[in-house]
Protein backbone atom coordinates (compact mmCIF):
# COMPACT_ATOMS: atom_id res chain seq x y z
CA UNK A 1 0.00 0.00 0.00
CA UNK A 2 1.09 3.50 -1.10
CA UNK A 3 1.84 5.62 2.52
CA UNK A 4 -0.60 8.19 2.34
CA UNK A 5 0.32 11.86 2.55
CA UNK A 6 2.14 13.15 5.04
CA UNK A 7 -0.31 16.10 5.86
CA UNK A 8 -2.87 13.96 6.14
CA UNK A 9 -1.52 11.80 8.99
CA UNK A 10 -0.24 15.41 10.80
CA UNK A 11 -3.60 16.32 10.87
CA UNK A 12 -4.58 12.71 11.90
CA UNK A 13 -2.11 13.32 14.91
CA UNK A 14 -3.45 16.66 16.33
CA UNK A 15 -7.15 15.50 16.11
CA UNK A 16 -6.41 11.82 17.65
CA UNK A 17 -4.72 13.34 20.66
CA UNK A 18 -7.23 16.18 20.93
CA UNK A 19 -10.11 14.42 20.59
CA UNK A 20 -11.60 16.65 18.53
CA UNK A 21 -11.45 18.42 14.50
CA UNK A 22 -12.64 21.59 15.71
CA UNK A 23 -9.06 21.68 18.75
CA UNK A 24 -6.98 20.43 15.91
CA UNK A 25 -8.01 23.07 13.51
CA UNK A 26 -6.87 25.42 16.06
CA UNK A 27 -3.98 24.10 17.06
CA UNK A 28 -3.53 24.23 13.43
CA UNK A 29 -4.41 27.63 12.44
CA UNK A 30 -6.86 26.06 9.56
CA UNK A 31 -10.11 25.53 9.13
CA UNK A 32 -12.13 22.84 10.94
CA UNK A 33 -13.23 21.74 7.24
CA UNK A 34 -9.58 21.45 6.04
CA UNK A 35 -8.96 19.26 8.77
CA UNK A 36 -12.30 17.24 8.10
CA UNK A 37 -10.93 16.47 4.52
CA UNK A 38 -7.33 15.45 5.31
CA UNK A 39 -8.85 12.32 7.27
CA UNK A 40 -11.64 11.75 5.39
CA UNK A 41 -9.15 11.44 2.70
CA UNK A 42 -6.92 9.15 4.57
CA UNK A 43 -9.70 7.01 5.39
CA UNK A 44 -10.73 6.60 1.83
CA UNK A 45 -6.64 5.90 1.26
CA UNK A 46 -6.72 3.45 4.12
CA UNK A 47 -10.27 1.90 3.33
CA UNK A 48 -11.29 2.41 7.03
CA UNK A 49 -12.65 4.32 9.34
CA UNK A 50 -10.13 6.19 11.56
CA UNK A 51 -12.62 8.33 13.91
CA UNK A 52 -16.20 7.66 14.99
CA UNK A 53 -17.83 11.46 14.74
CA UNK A 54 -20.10 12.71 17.89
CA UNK A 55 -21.92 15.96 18.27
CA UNK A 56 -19.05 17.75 19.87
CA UNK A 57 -16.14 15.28 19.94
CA UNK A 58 -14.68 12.51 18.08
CA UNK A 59 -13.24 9.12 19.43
CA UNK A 60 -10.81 6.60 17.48
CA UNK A 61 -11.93 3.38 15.81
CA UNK A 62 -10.07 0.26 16.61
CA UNK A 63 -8.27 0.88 13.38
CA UNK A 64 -7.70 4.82 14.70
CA UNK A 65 -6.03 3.03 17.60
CA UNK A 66 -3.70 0.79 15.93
CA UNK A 67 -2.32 3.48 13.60
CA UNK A 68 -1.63 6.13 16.21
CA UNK A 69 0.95 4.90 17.78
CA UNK A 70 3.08 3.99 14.88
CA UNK A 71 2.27 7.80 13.44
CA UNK A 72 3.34 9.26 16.45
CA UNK A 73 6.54 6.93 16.54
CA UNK A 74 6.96 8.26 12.98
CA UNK A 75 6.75 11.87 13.25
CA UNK A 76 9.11 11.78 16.37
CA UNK A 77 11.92 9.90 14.26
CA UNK A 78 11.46 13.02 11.84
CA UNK A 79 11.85 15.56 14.38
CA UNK A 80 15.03 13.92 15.75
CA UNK A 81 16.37 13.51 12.50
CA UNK A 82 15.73 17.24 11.46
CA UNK A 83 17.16 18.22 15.21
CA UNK A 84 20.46 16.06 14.40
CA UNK A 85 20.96 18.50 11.22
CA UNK A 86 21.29 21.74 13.69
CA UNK A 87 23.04 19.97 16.29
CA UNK A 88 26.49 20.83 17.18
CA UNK A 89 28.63 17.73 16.64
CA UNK A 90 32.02 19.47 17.84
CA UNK A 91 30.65 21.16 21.00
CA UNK A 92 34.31 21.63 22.74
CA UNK A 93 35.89 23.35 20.01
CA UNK A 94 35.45 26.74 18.41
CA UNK A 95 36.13 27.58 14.95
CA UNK A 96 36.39 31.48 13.86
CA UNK A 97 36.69 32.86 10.37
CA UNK A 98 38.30 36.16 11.25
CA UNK A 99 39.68 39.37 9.60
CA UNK A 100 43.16 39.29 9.90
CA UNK A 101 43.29 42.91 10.66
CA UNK A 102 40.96 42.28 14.04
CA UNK A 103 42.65 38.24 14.96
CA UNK A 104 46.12 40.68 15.14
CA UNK A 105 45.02 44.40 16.75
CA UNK A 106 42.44 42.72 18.59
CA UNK A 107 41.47 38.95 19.25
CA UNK A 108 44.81 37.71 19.53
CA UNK A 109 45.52 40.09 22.60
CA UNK A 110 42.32 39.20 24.44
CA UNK A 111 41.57 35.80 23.42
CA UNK A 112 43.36 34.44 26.88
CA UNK A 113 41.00 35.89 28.70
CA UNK A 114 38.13 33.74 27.49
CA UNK A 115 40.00 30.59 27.12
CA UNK A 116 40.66 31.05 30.73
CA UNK A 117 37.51 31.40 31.69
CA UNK A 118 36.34 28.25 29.64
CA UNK A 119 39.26 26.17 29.33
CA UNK A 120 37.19 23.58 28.03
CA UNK A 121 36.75 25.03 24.53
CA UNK A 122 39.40 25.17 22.35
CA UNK A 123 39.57 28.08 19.99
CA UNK A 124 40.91 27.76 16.40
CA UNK A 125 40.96 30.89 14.70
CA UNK A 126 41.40 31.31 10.95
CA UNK A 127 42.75 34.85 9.28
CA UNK A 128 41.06 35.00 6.00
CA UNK A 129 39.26 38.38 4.28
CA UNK A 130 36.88 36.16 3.04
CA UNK A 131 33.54 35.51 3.97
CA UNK A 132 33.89 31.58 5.16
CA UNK A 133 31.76 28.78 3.81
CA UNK A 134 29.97 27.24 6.10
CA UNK A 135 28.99 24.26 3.91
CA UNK A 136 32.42 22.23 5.17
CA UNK A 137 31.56 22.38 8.37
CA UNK A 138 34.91 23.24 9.31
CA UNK A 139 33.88 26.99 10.73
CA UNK A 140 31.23 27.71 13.56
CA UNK A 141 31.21 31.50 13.15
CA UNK A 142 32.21 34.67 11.48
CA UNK A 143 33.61 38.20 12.94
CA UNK A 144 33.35 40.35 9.90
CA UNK A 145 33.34 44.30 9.54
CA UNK A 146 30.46 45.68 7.17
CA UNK A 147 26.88 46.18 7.02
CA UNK A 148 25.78 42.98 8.42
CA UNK A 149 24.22 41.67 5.01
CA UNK A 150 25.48 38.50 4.58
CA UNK A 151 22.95 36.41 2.41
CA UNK A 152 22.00 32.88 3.90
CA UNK A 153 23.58 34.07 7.03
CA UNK A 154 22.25 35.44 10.06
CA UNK A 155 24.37 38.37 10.99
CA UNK A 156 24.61 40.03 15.00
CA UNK A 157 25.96 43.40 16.00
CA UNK A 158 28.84 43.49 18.04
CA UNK A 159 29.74 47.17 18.17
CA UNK A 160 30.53 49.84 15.98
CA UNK A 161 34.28 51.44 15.30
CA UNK A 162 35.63 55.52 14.76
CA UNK A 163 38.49 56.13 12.70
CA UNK A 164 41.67 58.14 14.42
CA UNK A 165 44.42 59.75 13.33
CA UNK A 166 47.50 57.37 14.75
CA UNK A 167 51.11 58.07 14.79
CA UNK A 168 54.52 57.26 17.04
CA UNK A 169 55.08 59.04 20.27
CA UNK A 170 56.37 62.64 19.25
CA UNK A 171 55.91 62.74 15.51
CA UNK A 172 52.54 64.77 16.54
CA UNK A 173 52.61 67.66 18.68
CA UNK A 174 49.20 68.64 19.75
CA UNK A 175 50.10 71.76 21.29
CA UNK A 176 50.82 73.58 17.37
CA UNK A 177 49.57 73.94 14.02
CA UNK A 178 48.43 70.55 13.10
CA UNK A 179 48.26 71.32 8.96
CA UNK A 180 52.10 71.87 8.90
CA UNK A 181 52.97 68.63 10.63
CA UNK A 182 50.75 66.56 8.78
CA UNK A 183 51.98 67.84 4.98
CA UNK A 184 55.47 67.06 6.90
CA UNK A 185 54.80 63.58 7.39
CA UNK A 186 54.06 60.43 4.83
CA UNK A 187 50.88 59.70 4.52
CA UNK A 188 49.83 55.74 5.57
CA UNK A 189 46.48 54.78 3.87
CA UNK A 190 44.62 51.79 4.43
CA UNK A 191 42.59 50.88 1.02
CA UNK A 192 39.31 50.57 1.90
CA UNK A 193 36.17 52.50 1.68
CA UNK A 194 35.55 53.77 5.72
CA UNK A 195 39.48 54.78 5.39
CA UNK A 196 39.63 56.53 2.26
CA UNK A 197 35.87 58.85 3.58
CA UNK A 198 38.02 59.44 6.88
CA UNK A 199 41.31 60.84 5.06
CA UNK A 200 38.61 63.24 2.66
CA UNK A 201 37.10 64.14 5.81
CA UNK A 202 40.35 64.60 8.03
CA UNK A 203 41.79 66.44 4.90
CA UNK A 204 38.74 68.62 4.50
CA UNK A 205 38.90 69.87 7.63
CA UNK A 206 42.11 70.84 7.55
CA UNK A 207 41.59 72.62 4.02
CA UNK A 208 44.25 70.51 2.01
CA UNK A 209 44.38 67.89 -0.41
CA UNK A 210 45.51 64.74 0.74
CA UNK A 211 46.04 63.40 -2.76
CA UNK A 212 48.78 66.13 -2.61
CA UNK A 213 50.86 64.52 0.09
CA UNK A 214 53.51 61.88 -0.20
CA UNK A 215 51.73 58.55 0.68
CA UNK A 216 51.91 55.12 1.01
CA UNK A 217 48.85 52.75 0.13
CA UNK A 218 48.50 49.31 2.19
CA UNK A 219 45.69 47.16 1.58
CA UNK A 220 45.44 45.62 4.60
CA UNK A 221 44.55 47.23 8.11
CA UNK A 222 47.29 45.20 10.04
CA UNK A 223 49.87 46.27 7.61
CA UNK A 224 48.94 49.87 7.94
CA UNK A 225 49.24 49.53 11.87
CA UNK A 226 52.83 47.90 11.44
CA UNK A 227 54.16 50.55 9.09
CA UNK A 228 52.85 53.72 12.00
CA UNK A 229 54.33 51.80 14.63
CA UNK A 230 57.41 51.60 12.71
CA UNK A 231 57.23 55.48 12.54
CA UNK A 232 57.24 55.60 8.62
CA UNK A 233 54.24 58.52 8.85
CA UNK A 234 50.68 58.87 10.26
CA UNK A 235 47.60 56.57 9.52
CA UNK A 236 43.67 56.90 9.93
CA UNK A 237 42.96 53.57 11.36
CA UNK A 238 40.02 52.18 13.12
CA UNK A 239 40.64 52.63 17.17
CA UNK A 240 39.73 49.11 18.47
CA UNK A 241 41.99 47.70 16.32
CA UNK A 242 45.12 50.07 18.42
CA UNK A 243 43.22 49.98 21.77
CA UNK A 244 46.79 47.58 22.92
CA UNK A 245 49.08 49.97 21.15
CA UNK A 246 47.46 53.38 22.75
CA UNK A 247 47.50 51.64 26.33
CA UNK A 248 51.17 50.65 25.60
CA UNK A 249 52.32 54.30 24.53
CA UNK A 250 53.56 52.96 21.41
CA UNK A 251 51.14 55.00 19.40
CA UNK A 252 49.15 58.36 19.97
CA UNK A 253 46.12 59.41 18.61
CA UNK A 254 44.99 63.12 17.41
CA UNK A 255 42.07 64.34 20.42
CA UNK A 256 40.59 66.68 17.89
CA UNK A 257 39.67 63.93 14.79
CA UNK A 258 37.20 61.03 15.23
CA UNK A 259 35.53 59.84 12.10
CA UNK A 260 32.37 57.41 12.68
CA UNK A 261 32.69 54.59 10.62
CA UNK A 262 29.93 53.47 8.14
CA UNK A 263 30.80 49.58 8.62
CA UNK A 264 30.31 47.64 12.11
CA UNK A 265 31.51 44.45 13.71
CA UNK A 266 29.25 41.64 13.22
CA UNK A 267 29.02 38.10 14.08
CA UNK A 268 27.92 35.72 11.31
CA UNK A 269 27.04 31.96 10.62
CA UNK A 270 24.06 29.96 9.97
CA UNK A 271 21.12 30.54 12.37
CA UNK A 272 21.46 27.56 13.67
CA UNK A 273 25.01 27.70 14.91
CA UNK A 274 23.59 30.84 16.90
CA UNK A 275 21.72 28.10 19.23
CA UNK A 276 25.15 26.53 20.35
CA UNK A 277 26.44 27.23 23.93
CA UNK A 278 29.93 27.77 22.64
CA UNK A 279 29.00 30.25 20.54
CA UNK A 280 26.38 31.93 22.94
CA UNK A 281 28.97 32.32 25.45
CA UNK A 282 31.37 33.50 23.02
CA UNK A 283 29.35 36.70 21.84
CA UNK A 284 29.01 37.63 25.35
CA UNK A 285 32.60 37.27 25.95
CA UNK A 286 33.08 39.64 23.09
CA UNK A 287 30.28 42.00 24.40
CA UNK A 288 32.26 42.23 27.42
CA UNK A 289 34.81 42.66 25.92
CA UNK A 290 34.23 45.92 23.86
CA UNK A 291 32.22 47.39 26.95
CA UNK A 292 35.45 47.54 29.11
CA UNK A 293 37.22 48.35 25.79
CA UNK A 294 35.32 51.27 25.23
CA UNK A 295 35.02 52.25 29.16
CA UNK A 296 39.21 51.91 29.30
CA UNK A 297 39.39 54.16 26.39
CA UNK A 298 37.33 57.00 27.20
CA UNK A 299 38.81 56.99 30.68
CA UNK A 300 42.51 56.94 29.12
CA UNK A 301 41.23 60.22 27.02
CA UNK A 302 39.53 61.96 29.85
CA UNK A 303 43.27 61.73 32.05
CA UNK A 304 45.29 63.34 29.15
């Protein structure tokens, strides 16, 4: 015999255990008529009846009897097979797709912290610029900096970023003329498009043209960070990724610049992966994380 639809014996389910077509509709958000057809077509499948009908409430036939168990039995191998799909089958290891520019000015300096406080997860983290795929199963969750569109993904704000102007200990001095300095200096410029509004912006305050100014183009953040500290001229680079640096005194920022950034840090995976306690605790590490960030920082500024 041909196994009869799969709807039918759903709605066959709801109205056995309920006792009644009108509950299952319901329950069901249909119609008590839709329900009504579904069995009476599975009883016309089946060639019996399933339900003898009362006034108000219906009761199963001997053959209603026999078949419910076996359709519940069914329908709860189904759900545990779909379940098995968003299960985590690596719960004690951690695998991050991250910027290379935040694993180096930012993760790598922290991520102690949070294997200390669960040493039984083991991080892996893997530099790339590119968005992972997720399809390998060999990568739990992304840290990305956009807009948080990702498509098949579900994306979570971590915290937003400012652009600063950065440079060594003494090649800025706050107390004079800042135009003069700055056309005295190389120019460091990260390629990207929150970098490039931030130097038009910097520049336009200052009523110059940047394209004027000897420069030197890096596409990559990191890179751009190594070249300032190594003193070869100034840089407008995103803040959390120099938090270590500024609390260090290797580098400096301008007080009088801050440039909001148009991209954010986001978390992204599948939604499912978003269900995992490794990853839940995770983002709430990381929240933590940028709230003391930002609450060192602003205290740092407010003392100079």
């Amino acid at each position: 015999m041909k196994l009869p639809p799969l709807k039918s014996l759903w709605y066959f389910k709801h109205a056995a255990k309920l006792g009644s077509f009108k509950l299952a509709a319901e329950q069901l958000f249909v119609s008590q008529a839709a329900v009504s057809q579904q069995i009476r077509l599975l009883e016309q499948q089946l060639g019996c009846a399933l339900f003898t009908r009362h006034t108000r409430y219906v009761e199963l036939t001997r053959q209603g009897e026999q078949l419910l168990p076996h359709v519940l039995k069914g329908f709860d191998h189904l759900h545990t097979g779909v379940q098995s799909l968003s299960q985590d089958s690596h719960p004690n290891t951690l695998n991050l797709s991250v910027l290379p520019s935040f694993a180096s000015g930012w993760l790598l300096g922290r991520i102690s912290d949070f294997q200390h406080q669960y040493p039984n997860i083991k991080v892996r983290i893997e530099p790339s610029d590119q968005l992972a795929d997720f399809s390998t199963g060999q990568v739990d969750l992304g840290i990305r900096f956009g807009l948080g569109n990702y498509p098949d993904l579900q994306s979570e704000l971590l915290t937003d970023d400012s652009l600063f102007l950065a440079y060594k200990p003494g090649l800025i001095d706050v107390t004079k003329t800042l135009k003069p300095q700055v056309m005295a200096q190389k120019l460091i410029k990260d390629i990207c498009p929150d970098a490039e509004r931030g130097w038009l912006t910097f520049a336009e305050k200052l009523g110059m043209n940047a394209d004027a100014l000897p420069s030197l183009e890096i596409d990559n953040a990191a890179l751009v960070i190594q070249a300032t500290l190594a003193g070869q001229g100034i840089a407008i680079v995103r803040r959390r990724l120099i938090e270590t640096q500024l609390q260090l005194g290797q580098l400096e920022i301008y007080p009088d610049f801050e440039y909001p950034c148009q991209f954010k840090y986001y978390l992204a995976g599948p939604a499912e992966h978003f269900t995992w306690h490794k990853v839940q605790v995770f983002k709430d590490w990381l929240m933590r994380q940028f709230e003391l960030d930002d609450e060192q920082f602003y205290k740092h500024q407010q003392s100079l």
